[in-house]
Each structure stands twice: as structure tokens, then as C-alpha cells.
C-alpha atoms as a PDB file:
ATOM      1  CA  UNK A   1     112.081 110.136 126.877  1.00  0.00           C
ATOM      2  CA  UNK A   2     113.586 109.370 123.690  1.00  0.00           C
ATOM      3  CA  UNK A   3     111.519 107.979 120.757  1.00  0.00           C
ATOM      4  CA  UNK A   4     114.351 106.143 119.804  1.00  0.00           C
ATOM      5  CA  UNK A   5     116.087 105.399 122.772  1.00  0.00           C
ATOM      6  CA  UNK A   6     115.986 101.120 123.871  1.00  0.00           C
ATOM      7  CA  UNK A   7     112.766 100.465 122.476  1.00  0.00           C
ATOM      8  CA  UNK A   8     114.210  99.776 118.681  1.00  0.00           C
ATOM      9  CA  UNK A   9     117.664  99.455 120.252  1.00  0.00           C
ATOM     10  CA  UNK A  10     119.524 100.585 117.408  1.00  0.00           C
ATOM     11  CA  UNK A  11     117.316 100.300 114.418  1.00  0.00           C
ATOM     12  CA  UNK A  12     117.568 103.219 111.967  1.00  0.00           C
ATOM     13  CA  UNK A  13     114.692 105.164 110.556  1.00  0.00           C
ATOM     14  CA  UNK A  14     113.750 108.637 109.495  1.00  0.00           C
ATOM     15  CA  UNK A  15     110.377 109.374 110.909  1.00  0.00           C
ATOM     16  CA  UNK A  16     109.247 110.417 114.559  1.00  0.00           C
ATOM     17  CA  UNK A  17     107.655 108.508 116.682  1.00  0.00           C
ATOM     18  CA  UNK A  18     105.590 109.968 119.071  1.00  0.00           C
ATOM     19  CA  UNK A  19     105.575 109.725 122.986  1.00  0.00           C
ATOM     20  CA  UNK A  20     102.205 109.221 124.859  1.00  0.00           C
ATOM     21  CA  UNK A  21     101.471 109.826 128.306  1.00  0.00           C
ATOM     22  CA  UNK A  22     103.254 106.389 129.472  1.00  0.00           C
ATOM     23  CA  UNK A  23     104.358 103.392 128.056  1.00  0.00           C
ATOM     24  CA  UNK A  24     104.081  99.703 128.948  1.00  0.00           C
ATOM     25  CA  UNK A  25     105.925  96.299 127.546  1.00  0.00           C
ATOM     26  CA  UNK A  26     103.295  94.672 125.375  1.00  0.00           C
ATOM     27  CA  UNK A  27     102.414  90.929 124.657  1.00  0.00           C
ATOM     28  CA  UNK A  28     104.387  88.450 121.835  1.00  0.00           C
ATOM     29  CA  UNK A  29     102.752  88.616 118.379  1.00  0.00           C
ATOM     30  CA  UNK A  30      99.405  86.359 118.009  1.00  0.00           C
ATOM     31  CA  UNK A  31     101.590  84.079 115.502  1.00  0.00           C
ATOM     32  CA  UNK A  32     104.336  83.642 117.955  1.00  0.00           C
ATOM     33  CA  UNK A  33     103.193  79.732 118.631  1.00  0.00           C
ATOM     34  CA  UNK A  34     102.862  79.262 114.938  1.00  0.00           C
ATOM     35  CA  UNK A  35     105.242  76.587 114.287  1.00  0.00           C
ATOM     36  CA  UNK A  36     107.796  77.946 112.351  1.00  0.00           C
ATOM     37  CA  UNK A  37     106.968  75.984 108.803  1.00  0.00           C
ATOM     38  CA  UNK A  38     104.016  77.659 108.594  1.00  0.00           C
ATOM     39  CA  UNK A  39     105.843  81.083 108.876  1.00  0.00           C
ATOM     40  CA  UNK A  40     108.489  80.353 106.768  1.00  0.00           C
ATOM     41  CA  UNK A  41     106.931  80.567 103.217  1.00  0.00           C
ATOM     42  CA  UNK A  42     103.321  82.801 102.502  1.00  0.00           C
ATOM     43  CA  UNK A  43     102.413  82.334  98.893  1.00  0.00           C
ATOM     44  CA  UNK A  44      99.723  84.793  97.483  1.00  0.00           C
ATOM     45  CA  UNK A  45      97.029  81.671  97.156  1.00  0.00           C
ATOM     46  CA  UNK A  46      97.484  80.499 101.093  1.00  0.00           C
ATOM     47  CA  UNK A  47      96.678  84.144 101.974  1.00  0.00           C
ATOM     48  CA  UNK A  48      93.494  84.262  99.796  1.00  0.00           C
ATOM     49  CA  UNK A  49      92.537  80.486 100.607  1.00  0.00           C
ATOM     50  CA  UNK A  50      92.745  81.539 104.530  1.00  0.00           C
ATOM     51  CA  UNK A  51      91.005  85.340 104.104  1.00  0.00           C
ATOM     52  CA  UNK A  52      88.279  83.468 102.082  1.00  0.00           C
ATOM     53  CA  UNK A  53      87.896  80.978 105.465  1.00  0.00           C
ATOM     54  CA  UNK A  54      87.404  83.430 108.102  1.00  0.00           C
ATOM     55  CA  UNK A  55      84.479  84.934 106.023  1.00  0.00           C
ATOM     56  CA  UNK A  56      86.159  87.876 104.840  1.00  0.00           C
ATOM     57  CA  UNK A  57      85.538  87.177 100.593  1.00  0.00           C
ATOM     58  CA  UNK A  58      84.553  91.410  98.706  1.00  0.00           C
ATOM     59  CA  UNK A  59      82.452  89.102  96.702  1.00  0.00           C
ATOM     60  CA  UNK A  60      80.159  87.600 100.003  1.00  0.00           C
ATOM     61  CA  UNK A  61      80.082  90.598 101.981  1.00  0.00           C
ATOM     62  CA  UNK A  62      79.345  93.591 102.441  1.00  0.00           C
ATOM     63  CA  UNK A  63      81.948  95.953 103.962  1.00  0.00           C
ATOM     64  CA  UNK A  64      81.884  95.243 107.555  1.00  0.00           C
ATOM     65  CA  UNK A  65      80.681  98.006 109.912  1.00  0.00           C
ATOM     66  CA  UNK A  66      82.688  99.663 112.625  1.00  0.00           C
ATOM     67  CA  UNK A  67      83.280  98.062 115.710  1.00  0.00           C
ATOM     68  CA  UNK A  68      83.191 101.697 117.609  1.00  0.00           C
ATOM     69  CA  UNK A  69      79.486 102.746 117.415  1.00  0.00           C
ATOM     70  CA  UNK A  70      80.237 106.198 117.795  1.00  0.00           C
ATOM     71  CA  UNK A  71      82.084 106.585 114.757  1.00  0.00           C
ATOM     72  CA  UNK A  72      78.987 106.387 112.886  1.00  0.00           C
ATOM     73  CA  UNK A  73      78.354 110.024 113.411  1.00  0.00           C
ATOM     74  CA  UNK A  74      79.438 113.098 111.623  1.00  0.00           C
ATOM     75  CA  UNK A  75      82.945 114.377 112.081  1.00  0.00           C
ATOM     76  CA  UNK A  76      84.811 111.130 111.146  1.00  0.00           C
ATOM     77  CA  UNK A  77      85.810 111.153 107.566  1.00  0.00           C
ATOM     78  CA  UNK A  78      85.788 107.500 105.720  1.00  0.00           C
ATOM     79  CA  UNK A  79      88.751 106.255 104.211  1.00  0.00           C
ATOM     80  CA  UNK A  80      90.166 103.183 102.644  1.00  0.00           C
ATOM     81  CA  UNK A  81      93.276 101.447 101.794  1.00  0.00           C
ATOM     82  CA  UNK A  82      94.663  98.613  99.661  1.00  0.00           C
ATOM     83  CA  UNK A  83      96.135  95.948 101.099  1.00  0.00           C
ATOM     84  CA  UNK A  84      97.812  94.820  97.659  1.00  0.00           C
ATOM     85  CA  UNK A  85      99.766  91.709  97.516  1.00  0.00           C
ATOM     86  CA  UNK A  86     101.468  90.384  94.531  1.00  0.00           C
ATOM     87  CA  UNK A  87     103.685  87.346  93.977  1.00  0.00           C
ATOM     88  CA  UNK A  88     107.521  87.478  94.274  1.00  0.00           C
ATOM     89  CA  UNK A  89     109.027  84.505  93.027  1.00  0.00           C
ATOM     90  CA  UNK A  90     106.611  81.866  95.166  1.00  0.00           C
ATOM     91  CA  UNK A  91     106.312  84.573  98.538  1.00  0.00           C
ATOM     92  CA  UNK A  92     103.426  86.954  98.717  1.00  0.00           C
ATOM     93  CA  UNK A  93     104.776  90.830  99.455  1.00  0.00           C
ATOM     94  CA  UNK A  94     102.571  93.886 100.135  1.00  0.00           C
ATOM     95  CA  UNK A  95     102.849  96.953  98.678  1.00  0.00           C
ATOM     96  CA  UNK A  96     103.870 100.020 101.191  1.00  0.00           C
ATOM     97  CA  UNK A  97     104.426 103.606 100.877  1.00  0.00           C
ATOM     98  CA  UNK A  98     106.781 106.089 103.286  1.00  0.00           C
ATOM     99  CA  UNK A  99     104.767 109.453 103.044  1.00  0.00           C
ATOM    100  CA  UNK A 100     106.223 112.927 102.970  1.00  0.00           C
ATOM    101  CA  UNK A 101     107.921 113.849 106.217  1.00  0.00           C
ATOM    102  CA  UNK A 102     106.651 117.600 105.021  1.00  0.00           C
ATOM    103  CA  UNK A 103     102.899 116.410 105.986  1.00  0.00           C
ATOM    104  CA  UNK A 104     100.669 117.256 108.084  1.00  0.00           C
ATOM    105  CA  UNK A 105      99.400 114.277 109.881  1.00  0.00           C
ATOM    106  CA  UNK A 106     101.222 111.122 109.708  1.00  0.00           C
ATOM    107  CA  UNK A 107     104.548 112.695 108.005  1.00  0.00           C
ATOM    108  CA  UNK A 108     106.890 110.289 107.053  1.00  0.00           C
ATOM    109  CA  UNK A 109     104.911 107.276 108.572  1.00  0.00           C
ATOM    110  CA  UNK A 110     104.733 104.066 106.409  1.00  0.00           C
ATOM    111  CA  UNK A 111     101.256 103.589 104.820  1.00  0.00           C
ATOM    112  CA  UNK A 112      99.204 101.631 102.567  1.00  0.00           C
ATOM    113  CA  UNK A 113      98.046 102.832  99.720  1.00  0.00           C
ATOM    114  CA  UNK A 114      94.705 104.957 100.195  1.00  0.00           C
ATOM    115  CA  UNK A 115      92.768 108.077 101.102  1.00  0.00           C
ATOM    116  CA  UNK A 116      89.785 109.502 101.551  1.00  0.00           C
ATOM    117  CA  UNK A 117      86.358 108.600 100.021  1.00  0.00           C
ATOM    118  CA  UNK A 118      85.782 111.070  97.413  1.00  0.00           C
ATOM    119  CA  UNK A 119      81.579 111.176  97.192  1.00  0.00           C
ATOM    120  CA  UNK A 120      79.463 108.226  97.702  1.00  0.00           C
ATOM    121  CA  UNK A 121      82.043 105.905  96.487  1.00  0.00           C
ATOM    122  CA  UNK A 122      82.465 102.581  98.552  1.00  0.00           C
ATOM    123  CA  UNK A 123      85.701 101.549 100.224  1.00  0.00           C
ATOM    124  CA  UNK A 124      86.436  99.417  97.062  1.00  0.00           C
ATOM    125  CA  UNK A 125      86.365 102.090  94.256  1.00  0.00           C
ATOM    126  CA  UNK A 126      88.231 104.481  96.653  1.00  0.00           C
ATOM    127  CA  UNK A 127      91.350 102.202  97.208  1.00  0.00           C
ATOM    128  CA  UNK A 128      91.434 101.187  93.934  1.00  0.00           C
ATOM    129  CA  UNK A 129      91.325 105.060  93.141  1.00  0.00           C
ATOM    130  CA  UNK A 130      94.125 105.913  95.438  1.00  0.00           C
ATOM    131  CA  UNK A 131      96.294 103.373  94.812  1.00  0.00           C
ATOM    132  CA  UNK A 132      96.292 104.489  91.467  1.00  0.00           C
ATOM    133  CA  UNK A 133      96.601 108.076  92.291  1.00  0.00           C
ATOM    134  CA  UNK A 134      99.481 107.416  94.653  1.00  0.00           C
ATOM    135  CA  UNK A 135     101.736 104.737  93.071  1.00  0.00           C
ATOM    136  CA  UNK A 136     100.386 104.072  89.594  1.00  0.00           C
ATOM    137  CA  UNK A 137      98.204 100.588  90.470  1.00  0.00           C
ATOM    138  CA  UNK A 138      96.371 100.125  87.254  1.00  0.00           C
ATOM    139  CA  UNK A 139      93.267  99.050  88.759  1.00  0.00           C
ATOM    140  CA  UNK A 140      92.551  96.435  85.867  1.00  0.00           C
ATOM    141  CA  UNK A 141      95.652  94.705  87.320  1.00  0.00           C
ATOM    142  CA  UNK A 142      94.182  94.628  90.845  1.00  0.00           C
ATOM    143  CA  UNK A 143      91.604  91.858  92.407  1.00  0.00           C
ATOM    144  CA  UNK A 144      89.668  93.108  95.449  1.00  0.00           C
ATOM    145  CA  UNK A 145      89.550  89.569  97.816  1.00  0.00           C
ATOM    146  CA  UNK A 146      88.858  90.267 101.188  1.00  0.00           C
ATOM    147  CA  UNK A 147      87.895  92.983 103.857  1.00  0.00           C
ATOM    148  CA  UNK A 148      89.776  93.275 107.117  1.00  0.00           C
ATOM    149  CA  UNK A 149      88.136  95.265 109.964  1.00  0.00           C
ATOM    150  CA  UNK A 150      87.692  99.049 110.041  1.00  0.00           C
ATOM    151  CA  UNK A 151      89.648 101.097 112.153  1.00  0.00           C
ATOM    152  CA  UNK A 152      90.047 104.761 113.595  1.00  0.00           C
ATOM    153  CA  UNK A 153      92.748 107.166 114.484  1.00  0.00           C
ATOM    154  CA  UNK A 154      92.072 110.134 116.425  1.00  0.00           C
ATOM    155  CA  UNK A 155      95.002 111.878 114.998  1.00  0.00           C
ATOM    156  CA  UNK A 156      92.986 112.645 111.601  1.00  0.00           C
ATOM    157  CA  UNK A 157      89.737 112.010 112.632  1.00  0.00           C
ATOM    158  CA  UNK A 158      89.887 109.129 109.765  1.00  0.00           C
ATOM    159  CA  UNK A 159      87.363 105.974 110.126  1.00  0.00           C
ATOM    160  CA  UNK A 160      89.440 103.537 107.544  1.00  0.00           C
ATOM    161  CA  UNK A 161      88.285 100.286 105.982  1.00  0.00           C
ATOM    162  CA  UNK A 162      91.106  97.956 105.063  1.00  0.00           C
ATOM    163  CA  UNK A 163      90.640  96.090 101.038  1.00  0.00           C
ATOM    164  CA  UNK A 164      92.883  93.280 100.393  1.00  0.00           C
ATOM    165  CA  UNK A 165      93.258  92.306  96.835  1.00  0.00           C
ATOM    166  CA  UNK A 166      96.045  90.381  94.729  1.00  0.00           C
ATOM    167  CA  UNK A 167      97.707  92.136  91.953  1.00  0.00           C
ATOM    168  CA  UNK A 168      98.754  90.402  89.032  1.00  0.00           C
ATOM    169  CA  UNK A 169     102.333  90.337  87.370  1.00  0.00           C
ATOM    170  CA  UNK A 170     105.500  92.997  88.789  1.00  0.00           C
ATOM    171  CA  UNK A 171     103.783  96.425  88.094  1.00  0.00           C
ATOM    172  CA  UNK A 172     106.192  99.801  87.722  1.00  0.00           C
ATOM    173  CA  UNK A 173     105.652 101.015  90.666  1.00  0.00           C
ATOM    174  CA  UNK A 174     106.287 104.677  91.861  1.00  0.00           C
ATOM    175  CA  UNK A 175     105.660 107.753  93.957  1.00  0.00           C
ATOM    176  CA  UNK A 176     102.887 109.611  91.888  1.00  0.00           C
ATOM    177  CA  UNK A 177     101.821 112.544  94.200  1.00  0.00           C
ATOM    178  CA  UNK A 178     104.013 115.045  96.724  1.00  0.00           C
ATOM    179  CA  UNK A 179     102.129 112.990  99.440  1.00  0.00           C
ATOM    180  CA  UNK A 180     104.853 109.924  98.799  1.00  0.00           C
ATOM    181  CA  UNK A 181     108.326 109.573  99.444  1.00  0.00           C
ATOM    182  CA  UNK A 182     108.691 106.354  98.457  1.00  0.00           C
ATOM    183  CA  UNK A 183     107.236 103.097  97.242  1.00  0.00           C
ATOM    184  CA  UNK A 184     108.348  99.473  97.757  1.00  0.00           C
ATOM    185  CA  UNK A 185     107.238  96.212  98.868  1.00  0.00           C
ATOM    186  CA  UNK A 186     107.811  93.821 101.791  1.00  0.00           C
ATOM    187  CA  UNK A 187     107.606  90.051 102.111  1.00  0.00           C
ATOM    188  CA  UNK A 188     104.791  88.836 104.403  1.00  0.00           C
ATOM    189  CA  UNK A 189     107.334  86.157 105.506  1.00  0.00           C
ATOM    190  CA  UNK A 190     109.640  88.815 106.610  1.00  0.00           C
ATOM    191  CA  UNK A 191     106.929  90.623 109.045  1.00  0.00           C
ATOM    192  CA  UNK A 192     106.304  87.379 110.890  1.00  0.00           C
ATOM    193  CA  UNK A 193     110.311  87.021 111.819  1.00  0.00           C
ATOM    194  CA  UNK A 194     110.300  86.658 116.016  1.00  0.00           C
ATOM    195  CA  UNK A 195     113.052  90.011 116.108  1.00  0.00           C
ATOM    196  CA  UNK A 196     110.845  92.671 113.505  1.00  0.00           C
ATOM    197  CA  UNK A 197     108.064  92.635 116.096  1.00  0.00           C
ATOM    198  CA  UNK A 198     107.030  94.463 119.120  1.00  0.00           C
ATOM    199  CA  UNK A 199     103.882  95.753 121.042  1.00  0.00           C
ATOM    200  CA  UNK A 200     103.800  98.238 123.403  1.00  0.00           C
ATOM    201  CA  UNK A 201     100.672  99.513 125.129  1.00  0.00           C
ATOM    202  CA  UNK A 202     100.354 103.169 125.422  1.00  0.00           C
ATOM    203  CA  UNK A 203      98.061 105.674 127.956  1.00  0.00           C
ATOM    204  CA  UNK A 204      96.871 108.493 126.810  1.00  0.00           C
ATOM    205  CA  UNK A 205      94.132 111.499 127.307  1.00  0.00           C
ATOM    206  CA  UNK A 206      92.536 111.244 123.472  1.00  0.00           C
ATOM    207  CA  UNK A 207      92.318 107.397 122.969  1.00  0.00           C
ATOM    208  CA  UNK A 208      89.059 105.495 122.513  1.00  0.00           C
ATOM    209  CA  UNK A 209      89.875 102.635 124.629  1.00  0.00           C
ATOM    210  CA  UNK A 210      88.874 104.937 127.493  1.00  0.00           C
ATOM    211  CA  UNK A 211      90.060 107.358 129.856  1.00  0.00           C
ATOM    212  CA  UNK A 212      93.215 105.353 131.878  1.00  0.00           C
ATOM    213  CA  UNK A 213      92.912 102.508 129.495  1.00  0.00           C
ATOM    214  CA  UNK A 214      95.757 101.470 127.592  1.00  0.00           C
ATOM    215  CA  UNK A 215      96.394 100.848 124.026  1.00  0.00           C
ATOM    216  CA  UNK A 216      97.878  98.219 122.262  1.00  0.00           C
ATOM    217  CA  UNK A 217     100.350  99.868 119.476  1.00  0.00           C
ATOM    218  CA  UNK A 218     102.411  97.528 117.107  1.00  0.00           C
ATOM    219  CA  UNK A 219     105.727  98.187 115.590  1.00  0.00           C
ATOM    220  CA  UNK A 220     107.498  96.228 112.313  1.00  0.00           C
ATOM    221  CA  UNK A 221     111.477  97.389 112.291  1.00  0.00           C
ATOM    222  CA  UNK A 222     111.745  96.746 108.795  1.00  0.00           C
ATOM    223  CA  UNK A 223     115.371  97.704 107.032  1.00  0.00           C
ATOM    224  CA  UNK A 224     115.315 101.499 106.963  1.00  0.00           C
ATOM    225  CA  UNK A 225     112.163 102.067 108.536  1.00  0.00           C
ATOM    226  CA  UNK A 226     109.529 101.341 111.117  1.00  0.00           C
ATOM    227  CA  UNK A 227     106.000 100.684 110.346  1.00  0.00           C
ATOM    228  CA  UNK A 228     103.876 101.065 113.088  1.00  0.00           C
ATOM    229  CA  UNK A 229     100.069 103.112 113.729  1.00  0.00           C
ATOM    230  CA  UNK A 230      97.152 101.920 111.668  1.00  0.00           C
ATOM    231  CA  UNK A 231      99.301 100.084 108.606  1.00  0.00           C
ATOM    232  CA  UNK A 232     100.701  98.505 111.214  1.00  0.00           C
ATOM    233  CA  UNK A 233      97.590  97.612 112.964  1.00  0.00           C
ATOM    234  CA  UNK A 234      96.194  96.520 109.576  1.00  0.00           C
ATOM    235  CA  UNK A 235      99.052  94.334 108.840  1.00  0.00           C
ATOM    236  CA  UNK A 236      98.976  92.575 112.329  1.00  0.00           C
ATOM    237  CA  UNK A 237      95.155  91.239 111.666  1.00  0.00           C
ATOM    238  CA  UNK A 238      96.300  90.230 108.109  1.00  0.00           C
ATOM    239  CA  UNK A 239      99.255  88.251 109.284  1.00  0.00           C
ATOM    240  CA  UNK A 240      97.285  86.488 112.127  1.00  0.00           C
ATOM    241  CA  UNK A 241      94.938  85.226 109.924  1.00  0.00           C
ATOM    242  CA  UNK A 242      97.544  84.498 107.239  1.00  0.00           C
ATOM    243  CA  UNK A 243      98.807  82.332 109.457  1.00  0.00           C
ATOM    244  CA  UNK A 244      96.127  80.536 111.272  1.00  0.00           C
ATOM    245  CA  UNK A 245      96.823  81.711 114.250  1.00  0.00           C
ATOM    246  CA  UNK A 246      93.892  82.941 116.983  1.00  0.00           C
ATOM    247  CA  UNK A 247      91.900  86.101 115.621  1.00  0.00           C
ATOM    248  CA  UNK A 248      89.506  86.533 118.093  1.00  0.00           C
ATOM    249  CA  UNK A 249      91.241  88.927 119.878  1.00  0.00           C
ATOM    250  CA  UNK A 250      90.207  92.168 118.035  1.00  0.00           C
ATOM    251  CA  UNK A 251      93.286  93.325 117.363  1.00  0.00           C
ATOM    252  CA  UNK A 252      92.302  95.295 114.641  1.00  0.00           C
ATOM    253  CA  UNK A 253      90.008  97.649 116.289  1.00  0.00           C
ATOM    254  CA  UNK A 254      90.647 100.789 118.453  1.00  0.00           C
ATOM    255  CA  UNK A 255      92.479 104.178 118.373  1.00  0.00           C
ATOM    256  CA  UNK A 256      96.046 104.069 117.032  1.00  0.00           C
ATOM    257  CA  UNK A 257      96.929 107.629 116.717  1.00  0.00           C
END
């Protein structure tokens, strides 16, 4: 079967999606009852105001723990990425990279800023570090605000922990490594449009949902691209608590890739 057969009918984008053992139609997004005023327009402040309501605030919390026990052993290497939003004219984007199609694991995927831990920093100091690293994020522009849950893929044996922070004024951004193809931003306003989203559920042998269990994947058809996996994953619980709708489905936690 064709990764880009009728699934993204005939959206264009450069990176290859994988094919797992079978696939099934997923659900609507969580914000698809939203009334449509609230999806319209997501300044910077409603984002905080609502992060800082479900008990998420850097500044009242520690980071959260995993929700998979057994990723608390050795073998999974900790990560962490910036979820960095900035103001653009009155709507609140968030800053994305496309990485290398020449790597490894994840070539080509679209990511948010980050990386691994390097020593006993916390997940903090290490986005902070890698955004700067990777697209030139001063960190003295950049305001740590919330954590969203941790994840895992099994593709890189990565345990991540999602940092959202605001950044202040229109940075220069750019590609700073051979890890990044590109850097560029997308309105959060834009993700919540009824025809970017989809869910499928996939079934695979190496997922930690469990052997015959399937696994909710997301997918954003964005112009030029498709960002789906863990940024996508990370972007879904942002969104549904951007937007007030219903969080308590976990849809943050789980095996992506």
C-alpha cells in the first residue's frame, strides 16, 4: 500500500511515511465540538492563561513523570523539546523544523526543536540548549511556561518531555546544524482547521500499547508538508487544551514510532 495513496488524497510532501502492519480510520480531533469562535483566533496569552489552568505552570511543577512505568529503566535515552510560541500579529504560531531527509531516524519528519539530554541537565536547560543549537533561539528571548506530558517512540528508543515557553519579539530564525532542512513557523489557528486533521490507528509488532492493540497516530497536512509522529502527538495535547476542549483522554501518551 501506498504511503501516499487516499489517505492525504493529494497533499504534497517530501518525506516517507511509513506503513504498519494495518491501518484503521481514526476518531475526529478532541476540538472538533469547539465552537468555531473559539478556534478562530489563539493569541499567545489565551494559550498560557489555559496551560497555567490545567496545572501545567515550569514554575509549580516539577517535570511530570512518564506515564509508561517501564521507561524508567535503562535503555531509553531522555530527551526534550521546545514547544516555542511567539506572537504574529495578535495569533500565536509555533516554531517547527523539517529535519534532514539524509538521517537516520526520523529523516525528513517535521520536529520541534530539541534533542537529547546532554549530562544531568533537566528537560528545561536541554530544550533551551537545542533550540539554540538547532535554529539560533537565544535562550534569553525564551520563557519556559508549561510542561505537556512525556512521551516515547520506539523508533529511537527516545523518552521525550515536551517544554512550552513564549518567545518574545520575531527572532532570525534558521537551520544551524546538518540535522535541519528547514525552519518556519505555523499558526495554532491553522492546525485546528476541520480539513488539516486526521487520525488513523495503526497495529503493529513493536508498539507499547500492546501486542494486537492499536495506536492512535495523528497527521497535520500543512502546505508542503505533513507533520505527524511525536510533534504531532505533542501538538494534538497542546491544541486540546488550547482550546478547552476534553483532555482527559491521554492523548499524549504511548508509542508513536
Amino acid at each position: 500500500m501506498s504511503s501516499r495513496g487516499p489517505r492525504f488524497g493529494a497533499h504534497d510532501y517530501p518525506q516517507v511515511v511509513p506503513e504498519p502492519d494495518e491501518i484503521v480510520p481514526g476518531g475526529p480531533a478532541p476540538w472538533a465540538y469547539v465552537a468555531d469562535d473559539a478556534r478562530r483566533s489563539l493569541p499567545v496569552a489565551t494559550v498560557v492563561a489555559r496551560l497555567g489552568a490545567s496545572g501545567r505552570r515550569v514554575e509549580d511543577a516539577p517535570a511530570p513523570a512518564l506515564a509508561e512505568p517501564e521507561l524508567a529503566g535503562d535503555g531509553w535515552r531522555p530527551s526534550a523539546v521546545l514547544v516555542a510560541l511567539l506572537d504574529v500579529a495578535g495569533e500565536a504560531h509555533v516554531i517547527l523544523t523539517r529535519r534532514s531527509l539524509s538521517l537516520r531516524h526520523h529523516g525528513g519528519e517535521i520536529a520541534l526543536p530539541g534533542g537529547r539530554r546532554d549530562g544531568d541537565e533537566d528537560p528545561v536547560a536541554t530544550a533551551l540548549r537545542e533550540a539554540h543549537e538547532e535554529v539560533g533561539l537565544d535562550p534569553g528571548d525564551v520563557t519556559p511556561v508549561a510542561w505537556l506530558s512525556p512521551i516515547a517512540t520506539v523508533a529511537s528508543d527516545s523518552a521525550i518531555w515536551p517544554v512550552v515557553a513564549t518567545v518574545r519579539g520575531a527572532p532570525a530564525l534558521r537551520a544551524r546544524t546538518g540535522e535541519v532542512d528547514r525552519v518556519f513557523t505555523v499558526a495554532l489557528r491553522d492546525l485546528l482547521d476541520d480539513r488539516v486533521f486526521l487520525e488513523e490507528r495503526w497495529r503493529r509488532a513493536s508498539s507499547l500499547a500492546g501486542p494486537g492493540e492499536f495506536s492512535p497516530i495523528y497527521f497535520f497536512a500543512v502546505p508542503g508538508d505533513l507533520i505527524w509522529g511525536a510533534t504531532a502527538r505533542v501538538l494534538v495535547e497542546l491544541l486540546t487544551i488550547a482550546t478547552g476542549a476534553d483532555a482527559g483522554s491521554g492523548v499524549a501518551r504511548g508509542s508513536l514510532q
